[in-house]
Structures are given as C-alpha cells and as structure tokens.
C-alpha atoms as a PDB file:
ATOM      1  CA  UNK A   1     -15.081  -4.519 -31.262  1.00  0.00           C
ATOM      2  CA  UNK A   2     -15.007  -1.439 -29.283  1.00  0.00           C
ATOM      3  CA  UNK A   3     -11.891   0.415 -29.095  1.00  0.00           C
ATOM      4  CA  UNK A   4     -11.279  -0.736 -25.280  1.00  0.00           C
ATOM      5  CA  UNK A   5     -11.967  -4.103 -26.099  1.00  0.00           C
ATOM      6  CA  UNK A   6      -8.590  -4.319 -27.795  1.00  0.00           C
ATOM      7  CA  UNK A   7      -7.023  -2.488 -24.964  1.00  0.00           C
ATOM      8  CA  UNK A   8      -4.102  -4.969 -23.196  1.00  0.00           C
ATOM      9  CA  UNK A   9      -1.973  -2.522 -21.321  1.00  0.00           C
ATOM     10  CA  UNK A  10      -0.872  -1.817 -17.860  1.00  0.00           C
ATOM     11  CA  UNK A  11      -2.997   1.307 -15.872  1.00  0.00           C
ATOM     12  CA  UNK A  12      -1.671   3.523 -13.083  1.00  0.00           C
ATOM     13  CA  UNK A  13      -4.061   4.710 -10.594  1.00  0.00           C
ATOM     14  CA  UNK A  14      -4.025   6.614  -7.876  1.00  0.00           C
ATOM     15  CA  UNK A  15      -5.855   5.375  -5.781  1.00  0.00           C
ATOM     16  CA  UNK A  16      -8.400   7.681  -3.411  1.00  0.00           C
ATOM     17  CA  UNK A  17      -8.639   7.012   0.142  1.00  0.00           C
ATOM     18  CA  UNK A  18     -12.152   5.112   1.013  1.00  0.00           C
ATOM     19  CA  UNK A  19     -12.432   2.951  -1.920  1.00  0.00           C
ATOM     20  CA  UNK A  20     -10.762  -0.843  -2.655  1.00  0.00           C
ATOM     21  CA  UNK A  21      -8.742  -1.623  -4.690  1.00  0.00           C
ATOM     22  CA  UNK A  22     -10.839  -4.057  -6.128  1.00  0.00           C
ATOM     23  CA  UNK A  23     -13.278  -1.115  -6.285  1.00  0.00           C
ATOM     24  CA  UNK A  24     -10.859  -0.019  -8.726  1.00  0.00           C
ATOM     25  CA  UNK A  25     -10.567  -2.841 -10.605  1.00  0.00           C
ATOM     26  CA  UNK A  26     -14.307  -3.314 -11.213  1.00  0.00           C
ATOM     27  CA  UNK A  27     -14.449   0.142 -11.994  1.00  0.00           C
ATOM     28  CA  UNK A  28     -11.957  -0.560 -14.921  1.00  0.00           C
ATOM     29  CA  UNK A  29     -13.207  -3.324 -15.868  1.00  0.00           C
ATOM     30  CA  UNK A  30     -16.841  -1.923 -16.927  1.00  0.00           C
ATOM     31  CA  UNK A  31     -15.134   1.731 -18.564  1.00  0.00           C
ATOM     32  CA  UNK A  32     -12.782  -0.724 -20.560  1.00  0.00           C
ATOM     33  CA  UNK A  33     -15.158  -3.523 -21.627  1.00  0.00           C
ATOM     34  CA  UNK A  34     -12.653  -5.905 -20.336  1.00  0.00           C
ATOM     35  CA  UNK A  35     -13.248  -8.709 -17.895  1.00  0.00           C
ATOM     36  CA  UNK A  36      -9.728  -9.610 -17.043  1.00  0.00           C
ATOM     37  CA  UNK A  37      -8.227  -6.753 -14.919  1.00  0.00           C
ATOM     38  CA  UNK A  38      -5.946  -6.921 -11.816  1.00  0.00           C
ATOM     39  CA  UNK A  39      -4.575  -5.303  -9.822  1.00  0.00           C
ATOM     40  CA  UNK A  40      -0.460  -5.633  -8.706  1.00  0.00           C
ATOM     41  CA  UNK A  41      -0.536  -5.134  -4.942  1.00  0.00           C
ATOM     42  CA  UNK A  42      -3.247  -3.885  -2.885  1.00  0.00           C
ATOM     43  CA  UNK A  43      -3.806  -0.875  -0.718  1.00  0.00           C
ATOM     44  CA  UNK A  44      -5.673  -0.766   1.844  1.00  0.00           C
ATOM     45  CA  UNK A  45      -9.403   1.336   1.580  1.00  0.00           C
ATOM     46  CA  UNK A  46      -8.094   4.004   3.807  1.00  0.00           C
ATOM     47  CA  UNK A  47      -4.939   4.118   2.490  1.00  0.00           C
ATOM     48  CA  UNK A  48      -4.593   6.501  -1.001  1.00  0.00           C
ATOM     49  CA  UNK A  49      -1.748   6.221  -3.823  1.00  0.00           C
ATOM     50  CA  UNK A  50       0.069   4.206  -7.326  1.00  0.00           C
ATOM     51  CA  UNK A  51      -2.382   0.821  -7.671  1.00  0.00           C
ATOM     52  CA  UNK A  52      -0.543  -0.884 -10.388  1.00  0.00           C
ATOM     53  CA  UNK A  53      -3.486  -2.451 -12.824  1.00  0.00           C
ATOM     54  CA  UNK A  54      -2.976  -4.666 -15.872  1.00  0.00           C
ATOM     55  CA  UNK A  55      -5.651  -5.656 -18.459  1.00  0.00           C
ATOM     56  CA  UNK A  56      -6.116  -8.280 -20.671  1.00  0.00           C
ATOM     57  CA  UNK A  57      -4.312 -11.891 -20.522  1.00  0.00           C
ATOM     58  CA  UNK A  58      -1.419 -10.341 -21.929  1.00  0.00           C
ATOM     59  CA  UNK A  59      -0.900  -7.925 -18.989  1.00  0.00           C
ATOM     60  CA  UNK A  60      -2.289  -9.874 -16.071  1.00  0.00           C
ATOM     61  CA  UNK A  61       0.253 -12.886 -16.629  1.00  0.00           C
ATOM     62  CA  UNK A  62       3.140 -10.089 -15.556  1.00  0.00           C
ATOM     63  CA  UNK A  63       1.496  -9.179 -12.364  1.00  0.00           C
ATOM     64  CA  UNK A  64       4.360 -10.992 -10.346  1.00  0.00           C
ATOM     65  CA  UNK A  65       6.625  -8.870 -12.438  1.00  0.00           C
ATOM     66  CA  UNK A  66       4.821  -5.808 -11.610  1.00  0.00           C
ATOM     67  CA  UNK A  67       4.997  -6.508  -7.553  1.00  0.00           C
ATOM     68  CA  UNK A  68       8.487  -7.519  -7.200  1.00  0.00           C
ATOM     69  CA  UNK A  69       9.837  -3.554  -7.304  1.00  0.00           C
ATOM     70  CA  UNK A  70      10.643  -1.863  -3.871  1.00  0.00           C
ATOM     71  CA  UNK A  71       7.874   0.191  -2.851  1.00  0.00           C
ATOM     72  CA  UNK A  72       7.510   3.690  -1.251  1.00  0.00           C
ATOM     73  CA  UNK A  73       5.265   5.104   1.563  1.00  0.00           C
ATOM     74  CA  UNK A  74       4.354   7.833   2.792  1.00  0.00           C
ATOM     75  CA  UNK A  75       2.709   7.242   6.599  1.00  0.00           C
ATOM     76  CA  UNK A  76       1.459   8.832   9.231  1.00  0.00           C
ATOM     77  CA  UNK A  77       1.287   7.171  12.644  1.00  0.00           C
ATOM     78  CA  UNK A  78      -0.440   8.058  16.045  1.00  0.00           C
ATOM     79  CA  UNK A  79       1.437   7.446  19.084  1.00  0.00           C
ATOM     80  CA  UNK A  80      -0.388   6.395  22.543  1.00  0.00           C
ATOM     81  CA  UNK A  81      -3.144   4.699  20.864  1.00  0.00           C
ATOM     82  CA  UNK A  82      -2.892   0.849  19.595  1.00  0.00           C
ATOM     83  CA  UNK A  83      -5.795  -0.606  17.813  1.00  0.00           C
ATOM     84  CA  UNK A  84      -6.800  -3.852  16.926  1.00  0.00           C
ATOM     85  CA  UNK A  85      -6.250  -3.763  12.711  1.00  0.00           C
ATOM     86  CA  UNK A  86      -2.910  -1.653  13.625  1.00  0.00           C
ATOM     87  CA  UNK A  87      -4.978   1.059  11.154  1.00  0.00           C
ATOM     88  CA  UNK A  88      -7.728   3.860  11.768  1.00  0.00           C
ATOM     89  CA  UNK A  89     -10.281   1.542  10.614  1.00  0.00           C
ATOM     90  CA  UNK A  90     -10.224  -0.862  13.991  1.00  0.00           C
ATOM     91  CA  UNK A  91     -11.314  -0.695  17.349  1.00  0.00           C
ATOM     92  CA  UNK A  92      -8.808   1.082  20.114  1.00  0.00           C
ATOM     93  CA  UNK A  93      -7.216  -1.676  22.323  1.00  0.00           C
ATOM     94  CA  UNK A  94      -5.065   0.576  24.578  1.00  0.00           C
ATOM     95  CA  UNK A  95      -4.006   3.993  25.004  1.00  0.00           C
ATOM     96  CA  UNK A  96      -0.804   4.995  26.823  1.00  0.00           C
ATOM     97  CA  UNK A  97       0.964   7.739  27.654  1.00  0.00           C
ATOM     98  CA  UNK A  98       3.318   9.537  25.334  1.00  0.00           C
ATOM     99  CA  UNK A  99       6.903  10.081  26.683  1.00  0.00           C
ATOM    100  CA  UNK A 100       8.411  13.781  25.844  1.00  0.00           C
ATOM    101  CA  UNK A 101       9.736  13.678  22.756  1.00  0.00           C
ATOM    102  CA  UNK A 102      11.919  15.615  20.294  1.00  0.00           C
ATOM    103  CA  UNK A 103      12.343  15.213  16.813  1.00  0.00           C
ATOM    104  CA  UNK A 104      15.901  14.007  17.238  1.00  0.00           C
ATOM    105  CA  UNK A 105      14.745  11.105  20.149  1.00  0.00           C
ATOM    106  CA  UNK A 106      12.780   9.590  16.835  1.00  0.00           C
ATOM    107  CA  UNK A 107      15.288  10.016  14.063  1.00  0.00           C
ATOM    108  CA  UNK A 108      18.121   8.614  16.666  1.00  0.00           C
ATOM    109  CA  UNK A 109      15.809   5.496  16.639  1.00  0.00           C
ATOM    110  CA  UNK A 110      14.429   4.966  13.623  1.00  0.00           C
ATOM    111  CA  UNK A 111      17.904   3.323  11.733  1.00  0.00           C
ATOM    112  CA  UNK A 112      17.249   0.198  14.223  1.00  0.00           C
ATOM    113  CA  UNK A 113      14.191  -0.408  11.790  1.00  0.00           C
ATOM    114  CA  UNK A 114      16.409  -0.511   8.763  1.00  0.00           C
ATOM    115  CA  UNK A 115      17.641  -3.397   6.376  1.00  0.00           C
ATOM    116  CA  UNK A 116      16.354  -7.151   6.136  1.00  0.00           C
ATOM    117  CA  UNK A 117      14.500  -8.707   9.100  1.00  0.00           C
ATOM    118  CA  UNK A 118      11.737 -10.844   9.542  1.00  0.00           C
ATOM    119  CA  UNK A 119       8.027 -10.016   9.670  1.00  0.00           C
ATOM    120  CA  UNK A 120       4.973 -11.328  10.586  1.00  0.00           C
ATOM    121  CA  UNK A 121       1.207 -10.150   8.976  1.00  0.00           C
ATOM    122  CA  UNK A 122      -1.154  -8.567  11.045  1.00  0.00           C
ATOM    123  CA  UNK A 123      -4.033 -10.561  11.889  1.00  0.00           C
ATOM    124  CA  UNK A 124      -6.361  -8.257  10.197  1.00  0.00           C
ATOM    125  CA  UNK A 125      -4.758  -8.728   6.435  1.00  0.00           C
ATOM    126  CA  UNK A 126      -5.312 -10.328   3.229  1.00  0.00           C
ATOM    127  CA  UNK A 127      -2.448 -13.020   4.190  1.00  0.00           C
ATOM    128  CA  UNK A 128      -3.793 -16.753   3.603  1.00  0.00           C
ATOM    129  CA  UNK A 129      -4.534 -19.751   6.015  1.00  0.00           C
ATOM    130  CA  UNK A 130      -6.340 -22.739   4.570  1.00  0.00           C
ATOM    131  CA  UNK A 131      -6.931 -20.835   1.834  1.00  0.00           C
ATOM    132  CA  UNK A 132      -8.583 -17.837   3.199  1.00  0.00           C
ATOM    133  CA  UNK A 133      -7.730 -14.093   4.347  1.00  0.00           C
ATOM    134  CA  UNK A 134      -6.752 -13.627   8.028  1.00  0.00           C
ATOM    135  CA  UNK A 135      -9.102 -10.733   8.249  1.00  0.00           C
ATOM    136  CA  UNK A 136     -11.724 -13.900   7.764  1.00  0.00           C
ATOM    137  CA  UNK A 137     -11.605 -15.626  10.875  1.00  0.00           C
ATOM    138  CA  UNK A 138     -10.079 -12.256  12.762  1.00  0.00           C
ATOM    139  CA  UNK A 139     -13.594 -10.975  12.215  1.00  0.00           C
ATOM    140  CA  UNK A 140     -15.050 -14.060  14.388  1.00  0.00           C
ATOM    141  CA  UNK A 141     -12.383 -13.052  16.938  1.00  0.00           C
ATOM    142  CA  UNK A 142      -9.517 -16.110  15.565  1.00  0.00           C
ATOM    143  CA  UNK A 143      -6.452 -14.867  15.753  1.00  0.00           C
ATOM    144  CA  UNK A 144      -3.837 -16.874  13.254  1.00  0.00           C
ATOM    145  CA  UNK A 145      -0.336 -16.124  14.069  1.00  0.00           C
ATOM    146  CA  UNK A 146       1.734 -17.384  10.506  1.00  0.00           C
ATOM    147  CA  UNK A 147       4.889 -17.445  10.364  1.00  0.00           C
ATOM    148  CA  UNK A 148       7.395 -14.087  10.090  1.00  0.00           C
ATOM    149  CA  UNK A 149       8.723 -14.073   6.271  1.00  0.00           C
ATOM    150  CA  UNK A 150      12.032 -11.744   5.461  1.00  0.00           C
ATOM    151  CA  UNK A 151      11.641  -8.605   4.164  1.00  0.00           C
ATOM    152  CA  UNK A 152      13.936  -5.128   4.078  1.00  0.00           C
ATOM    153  CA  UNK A 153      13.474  -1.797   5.009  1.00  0.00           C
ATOM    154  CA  UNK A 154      15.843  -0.114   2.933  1.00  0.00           C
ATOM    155  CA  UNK A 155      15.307   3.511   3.898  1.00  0.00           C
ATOM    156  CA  UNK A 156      13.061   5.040   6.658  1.00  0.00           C
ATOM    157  CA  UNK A 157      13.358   8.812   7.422  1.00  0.00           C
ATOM    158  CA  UNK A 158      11.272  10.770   9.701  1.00  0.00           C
ATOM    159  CA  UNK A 159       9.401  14.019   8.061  1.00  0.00           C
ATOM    160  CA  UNK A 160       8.114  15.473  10.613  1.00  0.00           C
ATOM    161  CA  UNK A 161       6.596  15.039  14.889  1.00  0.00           C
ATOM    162  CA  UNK A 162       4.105  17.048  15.829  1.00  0.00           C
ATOM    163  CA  UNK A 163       4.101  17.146  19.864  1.00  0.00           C
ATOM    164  CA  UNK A 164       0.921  18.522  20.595  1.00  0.00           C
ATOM    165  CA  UNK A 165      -1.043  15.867  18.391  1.00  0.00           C
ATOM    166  CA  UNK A 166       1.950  12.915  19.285  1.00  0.00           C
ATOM    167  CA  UNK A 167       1.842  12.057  15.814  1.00  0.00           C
ATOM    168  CA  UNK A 168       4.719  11.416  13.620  1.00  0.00           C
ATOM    169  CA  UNK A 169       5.156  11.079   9.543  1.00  0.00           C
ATOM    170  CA  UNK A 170       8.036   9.192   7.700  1.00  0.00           C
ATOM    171  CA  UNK A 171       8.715   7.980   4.299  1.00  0.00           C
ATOM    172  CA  UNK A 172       9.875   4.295   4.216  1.00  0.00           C
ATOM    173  CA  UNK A 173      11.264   2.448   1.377  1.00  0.00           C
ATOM    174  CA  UNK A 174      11.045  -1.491   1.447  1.00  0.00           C
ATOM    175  CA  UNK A 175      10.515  -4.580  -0.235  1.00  0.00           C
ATOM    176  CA  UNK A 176       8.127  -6.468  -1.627  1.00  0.00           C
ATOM    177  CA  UNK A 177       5.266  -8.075   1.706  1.00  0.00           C
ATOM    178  CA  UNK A 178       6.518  -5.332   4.020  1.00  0.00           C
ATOM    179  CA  UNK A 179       3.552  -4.240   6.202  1.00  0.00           C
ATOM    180  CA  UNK A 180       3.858  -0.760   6.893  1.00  0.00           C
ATOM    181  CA  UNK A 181       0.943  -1.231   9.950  1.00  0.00           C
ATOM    182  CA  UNK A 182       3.141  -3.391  11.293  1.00  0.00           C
ATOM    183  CA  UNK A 183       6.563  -0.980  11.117  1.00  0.00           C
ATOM    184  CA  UNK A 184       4.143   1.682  12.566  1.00  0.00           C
ATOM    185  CA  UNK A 185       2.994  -0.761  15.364  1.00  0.00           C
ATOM    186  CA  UNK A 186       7.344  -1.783  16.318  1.00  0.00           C
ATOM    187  CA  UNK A 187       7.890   1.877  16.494  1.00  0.00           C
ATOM    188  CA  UNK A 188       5.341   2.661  19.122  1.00  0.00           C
ATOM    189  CA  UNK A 189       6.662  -0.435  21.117  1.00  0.00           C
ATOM    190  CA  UNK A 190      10.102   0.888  20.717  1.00  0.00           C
ATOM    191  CA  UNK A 191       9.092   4.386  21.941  1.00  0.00           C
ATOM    192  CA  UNK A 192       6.981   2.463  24.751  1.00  0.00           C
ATOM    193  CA  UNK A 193       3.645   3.884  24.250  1.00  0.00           C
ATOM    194  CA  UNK A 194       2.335   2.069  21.489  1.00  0.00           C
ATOM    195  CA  UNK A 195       1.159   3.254  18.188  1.00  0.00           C
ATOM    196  CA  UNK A 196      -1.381   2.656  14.970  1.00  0.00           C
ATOM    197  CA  UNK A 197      -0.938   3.646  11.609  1.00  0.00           C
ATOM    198  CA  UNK A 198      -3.552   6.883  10.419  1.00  0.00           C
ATOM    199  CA  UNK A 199      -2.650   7.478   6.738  1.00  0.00           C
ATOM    200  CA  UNK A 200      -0.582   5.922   4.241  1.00  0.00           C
ATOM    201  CA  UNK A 201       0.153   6.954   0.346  1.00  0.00           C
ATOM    202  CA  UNK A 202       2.184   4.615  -2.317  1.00  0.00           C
ATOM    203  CA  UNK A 203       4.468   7.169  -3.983  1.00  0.00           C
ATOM    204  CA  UNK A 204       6.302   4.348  -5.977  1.00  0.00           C
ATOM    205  CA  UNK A 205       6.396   0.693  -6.617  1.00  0.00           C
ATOM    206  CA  UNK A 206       9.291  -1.005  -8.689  1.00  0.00           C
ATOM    207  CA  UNK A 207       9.665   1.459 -11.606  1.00  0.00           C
ATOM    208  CA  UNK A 208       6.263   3.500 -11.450  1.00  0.00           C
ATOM    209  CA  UNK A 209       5.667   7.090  -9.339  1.00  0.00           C
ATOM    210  CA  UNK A 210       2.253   7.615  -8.292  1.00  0.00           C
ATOM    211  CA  UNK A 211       2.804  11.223 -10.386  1.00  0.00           C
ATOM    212  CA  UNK A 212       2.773   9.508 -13.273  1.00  0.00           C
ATOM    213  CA  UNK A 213      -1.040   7.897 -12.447  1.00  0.00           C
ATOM    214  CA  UNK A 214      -4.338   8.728 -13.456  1.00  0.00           C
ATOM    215  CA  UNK A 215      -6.460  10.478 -10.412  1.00  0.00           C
ATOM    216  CA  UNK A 216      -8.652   7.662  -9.372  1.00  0.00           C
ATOM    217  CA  UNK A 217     -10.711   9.951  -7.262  1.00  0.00           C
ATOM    218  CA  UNK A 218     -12.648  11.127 -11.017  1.00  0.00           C
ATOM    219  CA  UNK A 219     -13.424   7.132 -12.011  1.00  0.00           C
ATOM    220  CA  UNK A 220     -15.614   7.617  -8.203  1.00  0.00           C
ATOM    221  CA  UNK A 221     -16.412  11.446  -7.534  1.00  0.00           C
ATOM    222  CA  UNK A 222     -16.855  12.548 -11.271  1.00  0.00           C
ATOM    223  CA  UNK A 223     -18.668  11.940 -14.445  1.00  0.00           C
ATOM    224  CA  UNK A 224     -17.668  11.793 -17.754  1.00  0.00           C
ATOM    225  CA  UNK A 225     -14.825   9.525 -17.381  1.00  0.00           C
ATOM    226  CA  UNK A 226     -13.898   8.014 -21.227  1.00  0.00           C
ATOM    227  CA  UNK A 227     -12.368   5.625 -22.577  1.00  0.00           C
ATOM    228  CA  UNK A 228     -10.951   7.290 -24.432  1.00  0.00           C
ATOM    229  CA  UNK A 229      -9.426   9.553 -21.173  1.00  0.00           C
ATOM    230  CA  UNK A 230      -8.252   5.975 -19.430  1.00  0.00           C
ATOM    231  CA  UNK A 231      -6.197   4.627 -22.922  1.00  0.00           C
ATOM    232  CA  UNK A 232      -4.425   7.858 -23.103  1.00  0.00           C
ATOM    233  CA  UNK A 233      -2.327   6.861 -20.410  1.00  0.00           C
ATOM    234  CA  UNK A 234      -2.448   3.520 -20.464  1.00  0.00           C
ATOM    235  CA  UNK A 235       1.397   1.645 -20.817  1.00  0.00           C
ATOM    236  CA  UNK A 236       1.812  -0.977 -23.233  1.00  0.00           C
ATOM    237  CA  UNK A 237       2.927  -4.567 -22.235  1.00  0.00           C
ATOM    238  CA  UNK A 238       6.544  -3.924 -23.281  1.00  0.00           C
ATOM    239  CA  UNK A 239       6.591  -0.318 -22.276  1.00  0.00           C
ATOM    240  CA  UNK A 240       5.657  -1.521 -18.201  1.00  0.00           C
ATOM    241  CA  UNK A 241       8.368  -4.343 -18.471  1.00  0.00           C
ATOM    242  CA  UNK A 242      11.107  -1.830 -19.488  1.00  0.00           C
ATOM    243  CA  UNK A 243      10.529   0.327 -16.744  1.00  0.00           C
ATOM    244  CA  UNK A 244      10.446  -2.796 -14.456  1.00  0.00           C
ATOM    245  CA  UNK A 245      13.639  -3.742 -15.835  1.00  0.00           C
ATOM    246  CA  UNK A 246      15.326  -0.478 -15.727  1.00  0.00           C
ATOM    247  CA  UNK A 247      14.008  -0.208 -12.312  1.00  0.00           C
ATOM    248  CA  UNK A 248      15.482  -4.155 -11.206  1.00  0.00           C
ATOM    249  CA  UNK A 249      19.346  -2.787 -12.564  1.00  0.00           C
ATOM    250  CA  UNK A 250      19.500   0.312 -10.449  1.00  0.00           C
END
C-alpha cells in the first residue's frame, strides 16, 4: 500500500480561478491514489479560494459537517451591466446607466441586505429539478424558477467603489446556500442600474481560512507536486471536526 493509499484526512485548497472544483477533486484523487474524494461546497470556475476536500470513507461521510459553517467572500461586482449567469462567464442581457455615486450612497444601503431572508438560485446553478442541475435545461434556454429557501447575511461591508470603472468590492459573511451572484444581482436593482458579479474569493468556511490552504494553482500550473507535499497538510478526521466544533460554539 502506498503511503497515500492510507491517507483519510480532510484537504484545504485554494482553489485557482479557471479550474472546477471537481477539477480539483480529480486532481486529488490521482496524486493520492484514492478514489473517494469530495469536495464540501463548490466554487464556481471563475471564482478562486478555501475548497474544503475530504478523502477516504472516513472523511467524505462528514461532508455535511464540513458545509454547515458560515462562509466568507470576498466579491467584486460591476454595476450597469446584468448578464444572464449573474457572473462574467454569461452573455450581457442589459446595460444601464450608472447613477453618481459616492462611497457613502453604497454603505448607507448595503445594511438593508443584512440578516435572514429568503433566496432563490439563479437559473444558471448547480440547484436540482427532477434530479438535475438548473444550469441543464438553462443551457436549452428553460428557465426553472424553485422555490426561495432562507438564508442570512450576517455581515456585508463595502471595501471599496471605484467611480470611473462603476465597480464596487465588499466582503459578505453568510450562511450556508447563500448565492453571492444573486446578492450582487439585488444590489444593482437596489441602486437601479443593475449589476453582475466579476470576481469572488472564499476566505473562510465554518472553521477553516483559505490562509491555512494549500495553493491549488501548483496541483495545475506546476510540476513536481508530491504526495508527500499534499499529506503534509492534510487534517485528520478528528482534527477537521474540532475546528468545526469550535467554530459552531462561537
């Protein structure tokens, strides 16, 4: 048996922009010698950040564990420009003009956001109907509304609005099924010019900071990656559910 044959841990990635995320998991799964690898929340491919993975039987049956934490973002949205995946990667549906703004309009605005409310998944998502992914039959131009579920936005504060470009960046903190696409998308409504999200980063989800990851971008761009580099920072079973834990009682 080969040394990361007997590995049964929990992996932190971080995730480069352009790839899956089940890139990522096929990507472990050959450098580990282990077929049963996934991952605990996705991110989209042009989205970059913490991708929570867990191998072995032992790990994978605590995914739900692993996805329950709050999670934090760090975005950037365009103003003026909506688009039909509410993300970069989708055809431009309208463009509107920006209103004169300040830095101070968008902070005075962005509390309404905050705390539980209902929301709805994008059409273009990974959210199921009849057992397949909306992005499915949004590709053949079917648009499934489903049904808004509750989540919470527990923090949201603006980092910075660049007139000249309209585009703004926050950091939002939220629960569990929150689409951050979608928050993007509400904000440009509430402004009145529309809006679609351009970058997003997972700095944290439940008890894990993407700081403490392995840079995914060498498992893609580089060679040389071990296994021996991979099980250095790989978390034991009982190690990832403590800092789940710790991070549940805060």
């Amino acid at each position: 048996m080969s040394l990361a044959a007997s590995a049964v841990g929990v992996f932190l990635i971080d995730k480069p922009v352009g790839v899956t995320s089940f890139a990522v998991v096929q990507k472990l799964r050959r450098l580990l010698e282990i077929k049963k690898v996934g991952h605990a929340g996705t991110l989209d491919p042009f989205a970059s950040g913490l991708l929570i993975l867990c191998a072995g039987r032992e790990a994978t049956k605590h995914i739900d564990a692993f996805m329950t934490g709050r999670k934090t973002y760090q975005a950037v949205l365009q103003l003026g420009q909506e688009t039909e995946t509410l993300d970069p990667e989708g055809r431009v549906t309208a463009v509107r003009p920006v209103p004169e703004l300040i830095s101070e309009d968008i902070v005075a605005l962005l509390p309404e956001f905050v705390g539980p409310q209902l929301q709805a998944p994008p059409a273009y998502s990974a959210a199921k109907h009849q057992g397949k992914p909306l992005y499915h039959y949004a590709r053949q131009g079917i648009m499934i509304e489903k049904a808004a579920k509750p989540i919470e936005i527990y923090s949201l504060d603006l980092n910075g609005y660049d007139a000249n470009t309209a585009r703004l960046s926050f950091t939002v903190s939220c629960s569990r099924g929150t689409y951050i696409r979608v928050l993007a998308a509400d904000i440009g409504r509430k402004i009145g010019c529309g809006a679609h999200l351009t970058d997003l980063r997972r700095t944290r989800s439940g008890g894990f900071a993407v700081e403490e990851a392995f840079d995914g971008g060498l498992l893609f761009f580089s060679e040389g990656i071990t296994q021996t580099a991979l099980l250095a920072g790989m978390l034991t079973v009982e190690q990832a559910l403590a800092a789940t834990k710790e991070e549940t009682l805060k």
